[in-house]
C-alpha atoms as a PDB file:
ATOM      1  CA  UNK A   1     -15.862   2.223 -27.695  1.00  0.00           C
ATOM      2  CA  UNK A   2     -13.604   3.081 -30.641  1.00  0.00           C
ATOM      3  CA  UNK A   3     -10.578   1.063 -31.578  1.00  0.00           C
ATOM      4  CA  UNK A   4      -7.963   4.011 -30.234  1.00  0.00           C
ATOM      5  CA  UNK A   5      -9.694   4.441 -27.103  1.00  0.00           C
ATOM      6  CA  UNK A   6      -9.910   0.713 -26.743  1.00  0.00           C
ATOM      7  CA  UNK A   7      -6.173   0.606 -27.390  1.00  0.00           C
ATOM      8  CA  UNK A   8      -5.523   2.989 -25.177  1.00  0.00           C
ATOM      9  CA  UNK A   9      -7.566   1.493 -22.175  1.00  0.00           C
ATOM     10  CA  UNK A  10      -5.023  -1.388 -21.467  1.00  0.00           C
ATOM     11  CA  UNK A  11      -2.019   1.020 -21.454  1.00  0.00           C
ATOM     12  CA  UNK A  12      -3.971   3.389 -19.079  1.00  0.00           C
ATOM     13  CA  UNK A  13      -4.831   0.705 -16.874  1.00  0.00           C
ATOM     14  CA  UNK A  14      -1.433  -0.578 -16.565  1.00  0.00           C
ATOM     15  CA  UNK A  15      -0.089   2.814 -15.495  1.00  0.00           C
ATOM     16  CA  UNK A  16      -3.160   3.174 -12.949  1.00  0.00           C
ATOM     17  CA  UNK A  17      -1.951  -0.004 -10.921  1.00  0.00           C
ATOM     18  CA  UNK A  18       1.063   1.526 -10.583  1.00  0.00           C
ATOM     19  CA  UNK A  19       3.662  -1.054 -11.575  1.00  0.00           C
ATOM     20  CA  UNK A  20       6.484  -0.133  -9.426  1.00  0.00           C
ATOM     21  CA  UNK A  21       3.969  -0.656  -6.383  1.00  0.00           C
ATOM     22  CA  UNK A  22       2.867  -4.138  -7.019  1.00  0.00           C
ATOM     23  CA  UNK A  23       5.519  -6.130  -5.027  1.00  0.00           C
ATOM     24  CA  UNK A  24       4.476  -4.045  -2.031  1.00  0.00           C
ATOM     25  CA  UNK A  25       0.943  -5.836  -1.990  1.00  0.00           C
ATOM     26  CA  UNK A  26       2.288  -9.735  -2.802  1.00  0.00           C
ATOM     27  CA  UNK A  27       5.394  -9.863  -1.253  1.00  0.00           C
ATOM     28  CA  UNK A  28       3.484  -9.162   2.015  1.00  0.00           C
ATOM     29  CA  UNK A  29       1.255 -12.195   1.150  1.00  0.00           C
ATOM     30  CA  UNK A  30       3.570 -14.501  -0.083  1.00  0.00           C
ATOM     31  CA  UNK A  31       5.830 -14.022   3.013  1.00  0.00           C
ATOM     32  CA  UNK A  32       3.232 -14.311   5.812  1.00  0.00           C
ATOM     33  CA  UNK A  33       1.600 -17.805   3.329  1.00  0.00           C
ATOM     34  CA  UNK A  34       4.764 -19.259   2.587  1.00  0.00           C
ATOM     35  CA  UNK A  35       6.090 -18.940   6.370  1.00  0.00           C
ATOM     36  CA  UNK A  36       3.105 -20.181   7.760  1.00  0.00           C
ATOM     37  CA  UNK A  37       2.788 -23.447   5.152  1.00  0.00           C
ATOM     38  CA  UNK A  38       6.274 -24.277   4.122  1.00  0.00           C
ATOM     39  CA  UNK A  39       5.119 -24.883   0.792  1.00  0.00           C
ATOM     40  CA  UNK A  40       4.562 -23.444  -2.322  1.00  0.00           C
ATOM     41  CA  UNK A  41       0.892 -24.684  -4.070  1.00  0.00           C
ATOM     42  CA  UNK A  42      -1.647 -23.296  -6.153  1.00  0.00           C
ATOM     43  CA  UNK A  43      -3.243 -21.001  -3.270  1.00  0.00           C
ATOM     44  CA  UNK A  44       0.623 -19.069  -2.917  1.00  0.00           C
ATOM     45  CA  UNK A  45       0.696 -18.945  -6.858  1.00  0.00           C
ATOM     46  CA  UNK A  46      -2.784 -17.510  -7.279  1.00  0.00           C
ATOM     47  CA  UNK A  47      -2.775 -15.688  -4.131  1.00  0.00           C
ATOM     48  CA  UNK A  48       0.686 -13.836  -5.162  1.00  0.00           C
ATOM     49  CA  UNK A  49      -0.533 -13.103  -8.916  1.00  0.00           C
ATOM     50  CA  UNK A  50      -3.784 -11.548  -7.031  1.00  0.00           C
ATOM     51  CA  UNK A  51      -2.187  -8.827  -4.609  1.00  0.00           C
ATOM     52  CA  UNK A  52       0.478  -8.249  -7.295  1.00  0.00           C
ATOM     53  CA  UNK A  53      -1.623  -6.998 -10.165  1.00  0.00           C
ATOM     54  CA  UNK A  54      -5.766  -7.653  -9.928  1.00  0.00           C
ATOM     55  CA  UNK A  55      -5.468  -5.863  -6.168  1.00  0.00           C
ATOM     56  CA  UNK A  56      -3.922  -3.270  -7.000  1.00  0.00           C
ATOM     57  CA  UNK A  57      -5.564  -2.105 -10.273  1.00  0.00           C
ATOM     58  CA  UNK A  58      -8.758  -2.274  -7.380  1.00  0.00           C
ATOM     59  CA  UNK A  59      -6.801   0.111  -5.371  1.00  0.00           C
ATOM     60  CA  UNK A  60      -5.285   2.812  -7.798  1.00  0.00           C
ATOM     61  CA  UNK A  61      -7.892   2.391 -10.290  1.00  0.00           C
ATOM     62  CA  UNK A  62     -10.665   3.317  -8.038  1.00  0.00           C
ATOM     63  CA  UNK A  63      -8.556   6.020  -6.736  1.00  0.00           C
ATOM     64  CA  UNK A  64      -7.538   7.678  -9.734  1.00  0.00           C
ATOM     65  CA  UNK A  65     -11.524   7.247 -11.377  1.00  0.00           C
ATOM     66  CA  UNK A  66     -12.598   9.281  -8.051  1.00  0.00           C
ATOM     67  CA  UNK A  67      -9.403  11.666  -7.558  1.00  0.00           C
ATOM     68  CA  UNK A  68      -9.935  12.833 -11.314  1.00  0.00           C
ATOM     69  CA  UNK A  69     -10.205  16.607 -10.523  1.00  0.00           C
ATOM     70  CA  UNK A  70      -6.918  16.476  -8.251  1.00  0.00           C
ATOM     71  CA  UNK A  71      -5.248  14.323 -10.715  1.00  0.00           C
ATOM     72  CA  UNK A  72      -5.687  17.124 -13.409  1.00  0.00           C
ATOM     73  CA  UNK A  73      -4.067  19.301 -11.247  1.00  0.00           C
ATOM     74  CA  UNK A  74      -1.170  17.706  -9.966  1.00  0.00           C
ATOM     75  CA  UNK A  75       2.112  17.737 -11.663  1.00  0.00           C
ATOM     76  CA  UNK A  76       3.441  14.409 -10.787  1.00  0.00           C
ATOM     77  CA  UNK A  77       0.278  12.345 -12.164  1.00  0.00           C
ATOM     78  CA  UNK A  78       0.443  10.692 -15.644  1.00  0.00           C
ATOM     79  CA  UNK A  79       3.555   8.378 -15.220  1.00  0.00           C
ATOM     80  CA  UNK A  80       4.942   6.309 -12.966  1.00  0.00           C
ATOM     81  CA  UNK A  81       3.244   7.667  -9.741  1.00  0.00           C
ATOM     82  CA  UNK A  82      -0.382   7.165 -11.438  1.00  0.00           C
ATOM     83  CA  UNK A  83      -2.211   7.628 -14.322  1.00  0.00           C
ATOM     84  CA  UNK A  84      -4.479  10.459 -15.209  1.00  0.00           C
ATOM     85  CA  UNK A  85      -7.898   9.104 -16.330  1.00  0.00           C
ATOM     86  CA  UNK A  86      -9.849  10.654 -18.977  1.00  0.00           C
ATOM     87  CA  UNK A  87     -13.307  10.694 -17.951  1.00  0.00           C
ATOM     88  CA  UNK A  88     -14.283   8.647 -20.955  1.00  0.00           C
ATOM     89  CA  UNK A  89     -12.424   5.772 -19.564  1.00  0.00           C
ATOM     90  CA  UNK A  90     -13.559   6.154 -15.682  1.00  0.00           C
ATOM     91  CA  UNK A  91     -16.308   3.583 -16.924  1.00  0.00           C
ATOM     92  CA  UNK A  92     -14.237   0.710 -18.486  1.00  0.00           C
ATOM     93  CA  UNK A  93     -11.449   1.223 -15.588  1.00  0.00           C
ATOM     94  CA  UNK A  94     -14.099   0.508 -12.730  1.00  0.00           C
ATOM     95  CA  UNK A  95     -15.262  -2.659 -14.530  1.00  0.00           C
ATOM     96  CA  UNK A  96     -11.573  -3.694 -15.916  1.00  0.00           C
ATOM     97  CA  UNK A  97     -10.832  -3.802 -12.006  1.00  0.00           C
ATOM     98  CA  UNK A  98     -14.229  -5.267 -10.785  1.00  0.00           C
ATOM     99  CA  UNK A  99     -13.831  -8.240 -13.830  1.00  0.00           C
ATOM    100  CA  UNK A 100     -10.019  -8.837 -13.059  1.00  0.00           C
ATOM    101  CA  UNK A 101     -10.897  -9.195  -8.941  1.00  0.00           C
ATOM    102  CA  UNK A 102     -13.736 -11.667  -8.926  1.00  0.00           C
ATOM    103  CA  UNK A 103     -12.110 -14.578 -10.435  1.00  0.00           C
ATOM    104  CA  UNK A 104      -9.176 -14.238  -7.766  1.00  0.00           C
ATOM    105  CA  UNK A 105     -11.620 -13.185  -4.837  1.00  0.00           C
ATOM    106  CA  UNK A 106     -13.698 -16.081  -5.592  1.00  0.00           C
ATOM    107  CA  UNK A 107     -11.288 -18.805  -5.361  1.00  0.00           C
ATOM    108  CA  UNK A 108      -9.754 -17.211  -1.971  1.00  0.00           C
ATOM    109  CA  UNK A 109     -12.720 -17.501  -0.451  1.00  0.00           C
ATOM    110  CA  UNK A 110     -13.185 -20.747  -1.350  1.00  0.00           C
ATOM    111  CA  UNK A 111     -10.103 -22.472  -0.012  1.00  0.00           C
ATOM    112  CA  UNK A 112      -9.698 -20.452   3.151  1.00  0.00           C
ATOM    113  CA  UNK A 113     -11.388 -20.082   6.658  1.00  0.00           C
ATOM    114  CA  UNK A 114     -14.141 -18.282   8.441  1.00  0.00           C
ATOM    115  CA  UNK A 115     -11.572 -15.971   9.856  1.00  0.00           C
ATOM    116  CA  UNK A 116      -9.556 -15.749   6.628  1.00  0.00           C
ATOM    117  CA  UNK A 117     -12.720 -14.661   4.420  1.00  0.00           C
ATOM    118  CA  UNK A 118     -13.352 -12.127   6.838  1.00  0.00           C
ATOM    119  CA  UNK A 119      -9.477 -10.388   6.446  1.00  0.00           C
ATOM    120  CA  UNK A 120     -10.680 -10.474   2.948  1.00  0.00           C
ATOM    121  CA  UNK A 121     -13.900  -9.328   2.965  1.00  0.00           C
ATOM    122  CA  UNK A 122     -12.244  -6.744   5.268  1.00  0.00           C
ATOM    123  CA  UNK A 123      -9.171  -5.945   2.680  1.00  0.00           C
ATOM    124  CA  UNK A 124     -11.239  -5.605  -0.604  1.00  0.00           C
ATOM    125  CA  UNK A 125     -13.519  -3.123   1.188  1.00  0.00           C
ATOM    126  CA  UNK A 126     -11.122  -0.790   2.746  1.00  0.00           C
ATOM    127  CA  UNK A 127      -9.827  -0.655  -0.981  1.00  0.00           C
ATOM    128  CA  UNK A 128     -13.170   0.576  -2.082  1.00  0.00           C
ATOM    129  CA  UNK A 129     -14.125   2.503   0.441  1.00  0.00           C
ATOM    130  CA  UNK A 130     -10.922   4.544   0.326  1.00  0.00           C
ATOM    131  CA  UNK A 131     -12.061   6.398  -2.820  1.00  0.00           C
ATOM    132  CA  UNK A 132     -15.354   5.538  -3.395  1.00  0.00           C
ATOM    133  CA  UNK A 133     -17.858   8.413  -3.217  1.00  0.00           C
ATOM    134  CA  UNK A 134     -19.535   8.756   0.336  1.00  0.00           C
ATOM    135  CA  UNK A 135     -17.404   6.952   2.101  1.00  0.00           C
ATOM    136  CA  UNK A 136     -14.281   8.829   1.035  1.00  0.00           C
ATOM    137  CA  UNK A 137     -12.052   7.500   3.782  1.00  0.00           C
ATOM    138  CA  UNK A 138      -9.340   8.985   2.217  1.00  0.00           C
ATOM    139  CA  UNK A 139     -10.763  12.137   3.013  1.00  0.00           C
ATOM    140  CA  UNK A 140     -10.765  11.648   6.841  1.00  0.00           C
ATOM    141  CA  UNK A 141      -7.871  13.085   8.436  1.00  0.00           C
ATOM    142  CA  UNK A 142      -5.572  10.122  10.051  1.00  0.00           C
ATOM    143  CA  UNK A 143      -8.100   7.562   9.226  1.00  0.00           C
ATOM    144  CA  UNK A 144      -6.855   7.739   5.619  1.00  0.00           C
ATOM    145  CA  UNK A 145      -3.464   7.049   6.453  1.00  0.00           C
ATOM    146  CA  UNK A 146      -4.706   4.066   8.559  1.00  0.00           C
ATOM    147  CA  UNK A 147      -6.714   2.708   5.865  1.00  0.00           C
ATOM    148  CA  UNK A 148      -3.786   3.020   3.651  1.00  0.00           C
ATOM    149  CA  UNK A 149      -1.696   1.193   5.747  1.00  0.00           C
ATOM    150  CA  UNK A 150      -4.274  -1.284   6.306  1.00  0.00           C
ATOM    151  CA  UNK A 151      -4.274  -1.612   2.275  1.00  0.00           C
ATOM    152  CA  UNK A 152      -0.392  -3.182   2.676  1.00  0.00           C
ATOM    153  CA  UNK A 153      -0.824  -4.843   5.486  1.00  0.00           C
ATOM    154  CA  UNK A 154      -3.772  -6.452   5.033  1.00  0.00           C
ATOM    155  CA  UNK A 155      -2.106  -9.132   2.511  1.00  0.00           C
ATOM    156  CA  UNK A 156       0.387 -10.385   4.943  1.00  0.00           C
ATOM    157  CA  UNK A 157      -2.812 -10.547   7.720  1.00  0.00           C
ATOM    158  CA  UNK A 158      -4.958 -12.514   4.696  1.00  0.00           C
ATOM    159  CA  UNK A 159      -1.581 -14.631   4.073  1.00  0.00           C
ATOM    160  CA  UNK A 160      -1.138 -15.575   7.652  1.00  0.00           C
ATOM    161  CA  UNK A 161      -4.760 -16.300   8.329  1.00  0.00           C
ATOM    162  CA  UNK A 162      -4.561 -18.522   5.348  1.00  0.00           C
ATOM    163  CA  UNK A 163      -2.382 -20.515   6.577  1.00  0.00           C
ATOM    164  CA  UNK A 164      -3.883 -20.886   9.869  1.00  0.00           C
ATOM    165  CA  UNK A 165      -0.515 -19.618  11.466  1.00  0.00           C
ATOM    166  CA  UNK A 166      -0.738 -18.846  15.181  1.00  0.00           C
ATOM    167  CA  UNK A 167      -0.662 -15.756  16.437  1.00  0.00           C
ATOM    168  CA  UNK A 168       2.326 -14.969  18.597  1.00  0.00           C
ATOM    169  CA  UNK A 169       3.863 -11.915  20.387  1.00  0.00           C
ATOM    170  CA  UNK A 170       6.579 -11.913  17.628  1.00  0.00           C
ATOM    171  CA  UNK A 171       3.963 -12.201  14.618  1.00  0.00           C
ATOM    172  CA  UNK A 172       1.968  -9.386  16.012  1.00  0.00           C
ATOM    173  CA  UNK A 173       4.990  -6.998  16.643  1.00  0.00           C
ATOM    174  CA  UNK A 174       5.895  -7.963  12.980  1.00  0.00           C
ATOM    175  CA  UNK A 175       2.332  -7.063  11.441  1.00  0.00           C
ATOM    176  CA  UNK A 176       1.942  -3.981  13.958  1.00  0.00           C
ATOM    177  CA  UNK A 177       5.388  -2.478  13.280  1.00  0.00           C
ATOM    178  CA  UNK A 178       4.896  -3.051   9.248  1.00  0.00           C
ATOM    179  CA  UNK A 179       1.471  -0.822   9.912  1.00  0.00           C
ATOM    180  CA  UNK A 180       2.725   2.124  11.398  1.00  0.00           C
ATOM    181  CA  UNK A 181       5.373   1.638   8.739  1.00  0.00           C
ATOM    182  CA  UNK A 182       2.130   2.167   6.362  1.00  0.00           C
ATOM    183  CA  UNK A 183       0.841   5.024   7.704  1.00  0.00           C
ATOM    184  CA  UNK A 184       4.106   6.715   8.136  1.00  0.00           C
ATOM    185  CA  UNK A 185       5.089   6.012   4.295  1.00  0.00           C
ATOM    186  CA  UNK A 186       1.384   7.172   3.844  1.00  0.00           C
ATOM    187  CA  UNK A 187       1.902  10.464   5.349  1.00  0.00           C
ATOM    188  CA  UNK A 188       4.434  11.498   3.867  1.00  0.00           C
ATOM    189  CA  UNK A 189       3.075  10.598   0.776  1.00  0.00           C
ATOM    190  CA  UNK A 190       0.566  13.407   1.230  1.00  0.00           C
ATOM    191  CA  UNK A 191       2.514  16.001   1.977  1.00  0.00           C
ATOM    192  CA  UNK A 192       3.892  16.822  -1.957  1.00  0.00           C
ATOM    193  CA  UNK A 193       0.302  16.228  -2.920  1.00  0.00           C
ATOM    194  CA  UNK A 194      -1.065  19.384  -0.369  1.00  0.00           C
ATOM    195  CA  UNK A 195      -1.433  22.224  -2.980  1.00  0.00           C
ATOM    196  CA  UNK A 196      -2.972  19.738  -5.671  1.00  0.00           C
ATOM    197  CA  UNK A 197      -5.596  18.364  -3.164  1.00  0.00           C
ATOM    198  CA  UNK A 198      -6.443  21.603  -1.863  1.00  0.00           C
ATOM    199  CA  UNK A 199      -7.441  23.490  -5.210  1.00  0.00           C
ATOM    200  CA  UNK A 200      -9.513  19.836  -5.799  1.00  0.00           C
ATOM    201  CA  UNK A 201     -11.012  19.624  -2.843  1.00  0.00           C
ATOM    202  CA  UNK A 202      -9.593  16.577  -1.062  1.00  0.00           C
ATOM    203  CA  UNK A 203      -8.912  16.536   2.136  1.00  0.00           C
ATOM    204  CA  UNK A 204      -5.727  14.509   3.897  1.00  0.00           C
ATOM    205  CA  UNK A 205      -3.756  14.282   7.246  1.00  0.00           C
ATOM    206  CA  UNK A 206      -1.587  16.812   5.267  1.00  0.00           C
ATOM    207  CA  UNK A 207      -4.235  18.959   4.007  1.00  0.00           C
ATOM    208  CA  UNK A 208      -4.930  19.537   7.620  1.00  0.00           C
ATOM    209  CA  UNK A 209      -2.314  19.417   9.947  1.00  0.00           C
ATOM    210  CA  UNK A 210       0.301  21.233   7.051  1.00  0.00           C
ATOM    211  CA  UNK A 211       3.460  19.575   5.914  1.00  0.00           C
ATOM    212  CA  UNK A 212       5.814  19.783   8.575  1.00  0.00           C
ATOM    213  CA  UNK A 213       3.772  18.547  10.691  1.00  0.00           C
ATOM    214  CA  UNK A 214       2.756  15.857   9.200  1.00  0.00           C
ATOM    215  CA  UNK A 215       6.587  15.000   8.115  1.00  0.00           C
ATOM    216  CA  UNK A 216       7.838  15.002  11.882  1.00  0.00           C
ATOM    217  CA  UNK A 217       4.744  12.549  12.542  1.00  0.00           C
ATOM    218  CA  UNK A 218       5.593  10.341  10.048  1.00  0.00           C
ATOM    219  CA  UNK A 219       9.175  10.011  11.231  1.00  0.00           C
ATOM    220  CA  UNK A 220       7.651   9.268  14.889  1.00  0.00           C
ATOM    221  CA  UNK A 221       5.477   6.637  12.722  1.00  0.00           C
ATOM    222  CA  UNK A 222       8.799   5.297  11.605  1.00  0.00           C
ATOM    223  CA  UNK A 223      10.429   5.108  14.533  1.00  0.00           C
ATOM    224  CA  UNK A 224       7.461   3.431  16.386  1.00  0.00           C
ATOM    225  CA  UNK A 225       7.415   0.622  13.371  1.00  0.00           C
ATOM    226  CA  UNK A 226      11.476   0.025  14.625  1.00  0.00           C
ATOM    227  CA  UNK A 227      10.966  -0.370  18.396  1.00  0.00           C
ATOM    228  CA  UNK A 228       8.080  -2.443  17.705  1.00  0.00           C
ATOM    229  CA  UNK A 229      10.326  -4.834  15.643  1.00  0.00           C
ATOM    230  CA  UNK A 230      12.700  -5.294  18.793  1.00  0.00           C
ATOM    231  CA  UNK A 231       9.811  -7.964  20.282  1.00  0.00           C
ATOM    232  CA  UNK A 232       9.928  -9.789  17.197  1.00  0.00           C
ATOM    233  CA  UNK A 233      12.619 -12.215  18.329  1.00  0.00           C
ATOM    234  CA  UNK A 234      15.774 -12.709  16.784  1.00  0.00           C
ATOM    235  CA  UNK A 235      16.665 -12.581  14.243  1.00  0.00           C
ATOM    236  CA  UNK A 236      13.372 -10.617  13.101  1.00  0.00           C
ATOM    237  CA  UNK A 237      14.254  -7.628  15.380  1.00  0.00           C
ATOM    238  CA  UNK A 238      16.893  -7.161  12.605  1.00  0.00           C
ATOM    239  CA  UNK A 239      14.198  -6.030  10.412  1.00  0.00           C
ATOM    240  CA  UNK A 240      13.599  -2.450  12.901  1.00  0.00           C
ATOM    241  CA  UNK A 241      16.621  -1.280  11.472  1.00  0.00           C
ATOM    242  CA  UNK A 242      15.339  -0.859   8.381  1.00  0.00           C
ATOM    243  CA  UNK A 243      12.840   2.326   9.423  1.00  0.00           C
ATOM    244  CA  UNK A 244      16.347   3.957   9.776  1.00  0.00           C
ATOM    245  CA  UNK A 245      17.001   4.620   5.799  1.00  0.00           C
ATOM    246  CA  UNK A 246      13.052   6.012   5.625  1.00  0.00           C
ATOM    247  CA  UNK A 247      13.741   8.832   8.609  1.00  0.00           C
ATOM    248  CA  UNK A 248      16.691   9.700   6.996  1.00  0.00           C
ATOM    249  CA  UNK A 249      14.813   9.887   3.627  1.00  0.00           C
ATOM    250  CA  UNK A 250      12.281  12.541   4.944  1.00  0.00           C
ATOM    251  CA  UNK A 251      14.047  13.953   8.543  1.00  0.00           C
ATOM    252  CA  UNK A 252      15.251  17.043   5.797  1.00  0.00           C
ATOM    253  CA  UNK A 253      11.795  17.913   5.382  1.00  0.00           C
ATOM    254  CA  UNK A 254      10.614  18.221   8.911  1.00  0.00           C
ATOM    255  CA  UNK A 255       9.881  22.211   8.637  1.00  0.00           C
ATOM    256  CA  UNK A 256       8.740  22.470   5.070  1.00  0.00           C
ATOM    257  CA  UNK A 257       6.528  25.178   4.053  1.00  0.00           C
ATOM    258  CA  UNK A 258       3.186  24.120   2.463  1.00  0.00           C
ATOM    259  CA  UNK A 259       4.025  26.185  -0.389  1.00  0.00           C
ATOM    260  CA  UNK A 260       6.830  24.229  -0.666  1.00  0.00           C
ATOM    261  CA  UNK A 261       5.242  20.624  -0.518  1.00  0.00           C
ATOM    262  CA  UNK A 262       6.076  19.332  -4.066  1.00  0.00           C
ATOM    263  CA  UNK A 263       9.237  19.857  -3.077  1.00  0.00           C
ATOM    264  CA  UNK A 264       8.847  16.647  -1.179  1.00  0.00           C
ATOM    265  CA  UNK A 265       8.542  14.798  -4.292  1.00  0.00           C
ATOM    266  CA  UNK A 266      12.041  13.729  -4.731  1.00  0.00           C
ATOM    267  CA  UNK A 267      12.087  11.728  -1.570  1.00  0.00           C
ATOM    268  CA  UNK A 268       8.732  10.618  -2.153  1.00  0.00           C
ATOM    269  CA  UNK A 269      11.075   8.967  -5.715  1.00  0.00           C
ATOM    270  CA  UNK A 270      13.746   7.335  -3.304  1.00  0.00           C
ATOM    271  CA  UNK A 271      11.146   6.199  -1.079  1.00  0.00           C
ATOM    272  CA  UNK A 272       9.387   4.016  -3.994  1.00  0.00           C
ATOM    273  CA  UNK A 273      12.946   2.847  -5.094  1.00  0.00           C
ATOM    274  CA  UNK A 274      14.243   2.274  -1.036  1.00  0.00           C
ATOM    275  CA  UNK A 275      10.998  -0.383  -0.631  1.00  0.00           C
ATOM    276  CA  UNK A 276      13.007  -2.566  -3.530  1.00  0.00           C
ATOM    277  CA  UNK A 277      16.166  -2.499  -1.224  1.00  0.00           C
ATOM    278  CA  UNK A 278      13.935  -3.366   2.083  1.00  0.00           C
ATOM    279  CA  UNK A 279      12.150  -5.828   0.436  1.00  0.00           C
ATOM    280  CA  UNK A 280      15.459  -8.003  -0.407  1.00  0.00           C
ATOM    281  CA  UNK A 281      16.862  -7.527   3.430  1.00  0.00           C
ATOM    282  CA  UNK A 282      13.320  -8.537   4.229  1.00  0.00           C
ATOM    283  CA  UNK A 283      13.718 -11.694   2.368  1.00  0.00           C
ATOM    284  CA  UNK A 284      17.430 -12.555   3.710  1.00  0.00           C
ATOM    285  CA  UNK A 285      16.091 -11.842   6.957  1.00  0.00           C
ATOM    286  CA  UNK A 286      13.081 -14.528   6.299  1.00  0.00           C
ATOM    287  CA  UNK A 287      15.471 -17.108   4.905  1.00  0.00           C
ATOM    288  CA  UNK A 288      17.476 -16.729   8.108  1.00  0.00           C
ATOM    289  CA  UNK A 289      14.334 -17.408  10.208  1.00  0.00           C
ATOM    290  CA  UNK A 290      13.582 -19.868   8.346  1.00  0.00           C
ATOM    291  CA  UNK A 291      17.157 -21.892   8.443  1.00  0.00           C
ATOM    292  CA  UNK A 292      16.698 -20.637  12.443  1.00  0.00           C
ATOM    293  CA  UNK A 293      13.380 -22.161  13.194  1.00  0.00           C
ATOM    294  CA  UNK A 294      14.300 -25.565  11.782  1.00  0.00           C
END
């Protein structure tokens, strides 16, 4: 490899793992570890550092090494909603993210459970086989936007099962109203990406089922994710509130034209930015538990 291509590798790779993303993957894990355990130790240190930036470059690396002939066709790649990967670097990315994984993966495995290895085992191949030729689940109409979702919540799952916590009514309302949350962010997602996937030859729950309605299904996502919070328990059911800033976000694009789609964009912008706000109710609401539960 030559020294400017080498150079430019690491800069690549941070854009790839999409920077702005990475507290959507920890946070999740941190919460569900640091709930279950009460403390913080080596496992919540390592496990956080893991889902924040080794997990991730796993995720969107893959994804942009395997999405390369959409990429170079859609306007919004290249920055801060994903890199653009020369082909000449498709080879170092895939190891970059296999090398930075193992160390991480390894040491997971070895302090957790049966049942925790498997959420694992479980999470790390649903970020493969989202992009990875073949398997493509990305490509599968409403599976993809599953898989994504499974992709977020799969940390907080690992998290709790890591810390042996119990599964209750109010912990599964939590985890099942933050995955329809998933696929609904998912979803719409797709939608500005509908023209650029369609001259590459990607399929998506918006390639098929057009924008609108895939906009008015993610708001029904949405507002599933909300009700589902209600059995969480107070003062958790606080938390299905916060669905109501994301319908608002898209509800104005419930009868766009695929044409249209990229127009989409600039909520897709607010969306990435509202997760920052969410994420710091989430955490008043879990320090509120948390004084509550005492």
């Amino acid at each position: 490899m030559s020294a400017p291509r080498a150079a430019t590798l690491p800069l690549k790779l941070l854009v790839a793992s999409r920077p702005v993303s990475w507290v959507n993957t920890a946070f999740p894990f941190a919460a569900a570890y640091l709930l279950g355990t009460g403390r913080v130790d080596l496992t919540l240190v390592l496990g956080t550092l893991y889902f924040l930036v080794p997990y991730n470059l796993a995720m969107y690396g893959i994804n942009d090494v395997f999405d390369y002939e959409s990429d170079i066709r859609n306007p919004r790649k290249g920055g801060v909603e994903g890199a653009v990967l020369e082909r000449s670097l498709h080879r170092g990315t895939l190891v970059a993210a296999i090398a930075a994984n193992v160390p991480f993966l390894a040491y997971l495995w070895a302090v957790g459970s049966w049942a925790s290895g498997t959420v694992l085992a479980l999470s790390v191949f649903a970020v493969a086989a989202y992009s990875a030729p073949r398997l493509r689940f990305k490509e599968r109409p409403f599976l993809d936007s599953a898989i994504s979702s499974f992709h977020f919540a799969s940390p907080a799952l690992f998290g709790a099962a890591l810390s042996a916590t119990q599964p209750t009514a109010g912990l599964l309302a939590v985890l099942g109203g933050f995955f329809l949350w998933g696929m609904a962010s998912h979803a719409f997602g797709a939608v500005q990406d509908i023209a650029a996937d369609r001259e590459g030859g990607v399929g998506s729950i918006a390639t098929v089922i057009g924008a609108a309605a895939t906009v008015r299904l993610a708001v029904l996502f949405y507002a599933l994710a909300g009700l589902l919070m209600l059995a969480a328990g107070w003062p958790g059911a606080l938390a299905g509130l916060l669905v109501l800033p994301y319908i608002a976000n898209i509800l104005p694009y419930r009868s766009l034209h695929d044409a249209d789609c990229e127009g989409s964009n600039s909520a897709w912008k607010r969306f990435l930015w509202l997760n920052y706000a969410t994420g710091f109710l989430v955490t008043m609401l879990m320090i509120w538990f948390a004084a509550v539960a005492r």
